[in-house]
C-alpha atoms as a PDB file:
ATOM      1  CA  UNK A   1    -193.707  89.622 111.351  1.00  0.00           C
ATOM      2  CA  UNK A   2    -196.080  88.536 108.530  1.00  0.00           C
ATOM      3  CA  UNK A   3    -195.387  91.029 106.709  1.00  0.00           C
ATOM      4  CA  UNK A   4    -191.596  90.211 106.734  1.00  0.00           C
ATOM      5  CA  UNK A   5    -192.057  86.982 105.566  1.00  0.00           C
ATOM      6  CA  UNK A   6    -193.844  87.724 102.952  1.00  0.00           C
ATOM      7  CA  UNK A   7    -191.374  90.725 102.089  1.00  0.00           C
ATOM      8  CA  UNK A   8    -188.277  88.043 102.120  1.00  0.00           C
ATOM      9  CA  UNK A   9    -190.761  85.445  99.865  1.00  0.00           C
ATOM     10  CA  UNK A  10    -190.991  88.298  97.341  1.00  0.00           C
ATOM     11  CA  UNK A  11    -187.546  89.213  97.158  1.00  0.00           C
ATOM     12  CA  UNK A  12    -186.338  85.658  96.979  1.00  0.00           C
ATOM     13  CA  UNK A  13    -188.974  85.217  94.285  1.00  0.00           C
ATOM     14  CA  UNK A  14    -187.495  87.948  92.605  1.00  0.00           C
ATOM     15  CA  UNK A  15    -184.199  86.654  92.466  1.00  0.00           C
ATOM     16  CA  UNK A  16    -185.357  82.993  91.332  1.00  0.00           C
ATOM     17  CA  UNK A  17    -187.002  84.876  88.482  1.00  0.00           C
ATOM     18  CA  UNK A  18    -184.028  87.258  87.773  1.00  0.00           C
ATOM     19  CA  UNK A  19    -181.809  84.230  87.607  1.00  0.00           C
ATOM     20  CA  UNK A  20    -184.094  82.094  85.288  1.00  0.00           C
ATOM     21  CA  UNK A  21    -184.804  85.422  82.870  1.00  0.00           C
ATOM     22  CA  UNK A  22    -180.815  85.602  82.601  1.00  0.00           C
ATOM     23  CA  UNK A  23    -180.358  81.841  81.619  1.00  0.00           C
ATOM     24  CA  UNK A  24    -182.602  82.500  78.729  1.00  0.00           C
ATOM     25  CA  UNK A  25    -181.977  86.020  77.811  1.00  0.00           C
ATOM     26  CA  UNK A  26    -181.214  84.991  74.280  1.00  0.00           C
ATOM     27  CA  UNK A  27    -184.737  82.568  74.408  1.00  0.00           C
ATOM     28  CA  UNK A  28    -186.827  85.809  74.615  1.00  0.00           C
ATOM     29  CA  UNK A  29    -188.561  84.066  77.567  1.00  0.00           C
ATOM     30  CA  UNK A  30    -191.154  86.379  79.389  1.00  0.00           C
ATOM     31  CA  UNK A  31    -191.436  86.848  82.560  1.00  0.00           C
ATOM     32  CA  UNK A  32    -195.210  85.221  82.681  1.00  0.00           C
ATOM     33  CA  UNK A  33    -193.348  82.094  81.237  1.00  0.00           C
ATOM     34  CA  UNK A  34    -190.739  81.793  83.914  1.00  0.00           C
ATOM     35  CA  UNK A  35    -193.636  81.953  86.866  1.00  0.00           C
ATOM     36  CA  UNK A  36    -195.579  79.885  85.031  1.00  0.00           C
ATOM     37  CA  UNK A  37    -192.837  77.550  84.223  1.00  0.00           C
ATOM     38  CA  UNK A  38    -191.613  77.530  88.024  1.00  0.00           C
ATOM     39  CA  UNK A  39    -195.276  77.486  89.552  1.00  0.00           C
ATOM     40  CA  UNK A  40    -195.514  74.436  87.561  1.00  0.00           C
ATOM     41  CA  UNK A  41    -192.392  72.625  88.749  1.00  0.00           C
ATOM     42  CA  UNK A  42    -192.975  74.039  92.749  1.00  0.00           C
ATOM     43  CA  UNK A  43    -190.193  76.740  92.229  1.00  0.00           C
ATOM     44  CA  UNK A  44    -187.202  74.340  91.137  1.00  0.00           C
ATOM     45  CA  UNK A  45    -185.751  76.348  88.763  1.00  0.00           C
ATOM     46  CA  UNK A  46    -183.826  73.195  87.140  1.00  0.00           C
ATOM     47  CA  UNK A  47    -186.973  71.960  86.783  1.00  0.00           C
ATOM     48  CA  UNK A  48    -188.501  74.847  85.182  1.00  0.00           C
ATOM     49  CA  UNK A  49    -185.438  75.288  82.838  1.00  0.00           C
ATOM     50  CA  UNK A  50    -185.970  72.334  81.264  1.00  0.00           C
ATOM     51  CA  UNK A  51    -190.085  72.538  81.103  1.00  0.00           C
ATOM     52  CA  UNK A  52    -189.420  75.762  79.190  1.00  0.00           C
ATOM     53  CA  UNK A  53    -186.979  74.100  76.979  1.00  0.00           C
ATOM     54  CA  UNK A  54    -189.401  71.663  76.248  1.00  0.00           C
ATOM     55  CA  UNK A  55    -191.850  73.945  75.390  1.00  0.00           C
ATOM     56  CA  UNK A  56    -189.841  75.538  72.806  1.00  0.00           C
ATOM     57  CA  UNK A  57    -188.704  72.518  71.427  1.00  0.00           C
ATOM     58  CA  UNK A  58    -192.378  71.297  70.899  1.00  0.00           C
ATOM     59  CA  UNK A  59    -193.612  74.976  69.166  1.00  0.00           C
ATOM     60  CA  UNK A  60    -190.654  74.052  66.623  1.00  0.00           C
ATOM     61  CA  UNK A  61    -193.284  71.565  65.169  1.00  0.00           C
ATOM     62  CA  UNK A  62    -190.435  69.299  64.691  1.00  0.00           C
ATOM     63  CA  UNK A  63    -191.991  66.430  66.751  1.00  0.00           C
ATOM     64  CA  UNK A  64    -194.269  65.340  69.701  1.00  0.00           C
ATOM     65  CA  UNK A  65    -193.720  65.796  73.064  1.00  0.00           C
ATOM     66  CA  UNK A  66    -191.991  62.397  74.014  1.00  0.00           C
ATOM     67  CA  UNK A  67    -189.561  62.450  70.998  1.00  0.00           C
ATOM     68  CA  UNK A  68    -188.601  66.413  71.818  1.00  0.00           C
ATOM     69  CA  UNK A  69    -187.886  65.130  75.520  1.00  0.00           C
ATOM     70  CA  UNK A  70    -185.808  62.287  73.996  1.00  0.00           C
ATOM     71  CA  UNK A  71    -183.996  64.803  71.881  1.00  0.00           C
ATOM     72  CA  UNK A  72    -182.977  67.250  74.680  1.00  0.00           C
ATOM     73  CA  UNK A  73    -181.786  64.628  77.103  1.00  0.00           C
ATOM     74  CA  UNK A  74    -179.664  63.066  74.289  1.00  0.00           C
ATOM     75  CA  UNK A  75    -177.940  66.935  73.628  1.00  0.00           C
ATOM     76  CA  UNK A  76    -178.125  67.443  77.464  1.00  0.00           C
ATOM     77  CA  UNK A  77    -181.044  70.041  77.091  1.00  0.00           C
ATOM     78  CA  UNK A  78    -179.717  72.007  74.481  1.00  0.00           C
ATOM     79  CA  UNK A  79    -182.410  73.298  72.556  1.00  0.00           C
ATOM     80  CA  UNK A  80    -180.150  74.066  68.986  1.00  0.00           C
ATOM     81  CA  UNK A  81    -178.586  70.883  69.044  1.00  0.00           C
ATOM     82  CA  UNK A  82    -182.048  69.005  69.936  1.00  0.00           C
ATOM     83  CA  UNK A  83    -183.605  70.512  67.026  1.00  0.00           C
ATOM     84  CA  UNK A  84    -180.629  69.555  64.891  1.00  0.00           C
ATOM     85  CA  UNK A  85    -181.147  66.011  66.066  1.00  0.00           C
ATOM     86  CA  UNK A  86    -184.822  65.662  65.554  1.00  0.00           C
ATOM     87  CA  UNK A  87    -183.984  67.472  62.140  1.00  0.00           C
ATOM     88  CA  UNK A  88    -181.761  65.236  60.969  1.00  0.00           C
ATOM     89  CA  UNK A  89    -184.075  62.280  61.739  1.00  0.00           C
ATOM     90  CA  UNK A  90    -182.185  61.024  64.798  1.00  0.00           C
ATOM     91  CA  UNK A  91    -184.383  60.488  66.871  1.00  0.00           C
ATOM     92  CA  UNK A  92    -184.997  56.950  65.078  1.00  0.00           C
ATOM     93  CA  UNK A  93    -181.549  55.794  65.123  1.00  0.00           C
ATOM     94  CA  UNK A  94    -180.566  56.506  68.809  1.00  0.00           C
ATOM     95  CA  UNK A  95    -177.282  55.149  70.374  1.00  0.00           C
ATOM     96  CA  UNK A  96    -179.297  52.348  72.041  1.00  0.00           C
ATOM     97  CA  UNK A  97    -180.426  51.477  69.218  1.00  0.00           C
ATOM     98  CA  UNK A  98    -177.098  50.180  67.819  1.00  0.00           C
END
């Protein structure tokens, strides 16, 4: 029986890792980065998405941490169009700014 459940554990592990891999196949994420990345956020993989987004947003050297999260909630986590924000100085003239 243990050794069931730790067969099904694997395989859904597997899968929660096949599915984040896919979401980012363009990213060039690793598969050391997605466990770590989901380890970190206790498996949710939303969670993790957006960790790993932030991550890459932050080794762009574009900004610190809390103005890189600003940027991808702002382009609803989309890395290109965060890093065109921060870019083109948004990030100091934000819509509740105005």
């Amino acid at each position: 029986m243990l050794l069931m459940c730790r067969f099904v554990s694997v395989v859904i592990a597997c899968f929660i890792i096949s599915m984040f891999l896919s979401f980012f196949r363009r990213a060039q994420v690793t598969v050391d980065e997605c466990v770590d990345a989901l380890s970190q956020t206790q498996w949710n993989i939303h969670n993790a998405i957006k960790l790993v987004k932030l991550s890459q947003l932050i080794d762009t050297g574009l900004a610190d941490k809390d103005a890189c999260k600003c940027a991808l909630m702002s382009c609803q986590w989309s890395v290109e169009d965060a890093a065109a924000y921060l870019l083109n100085g948004e990030q100091r003239n934000t819509p509740d700014d105005a």
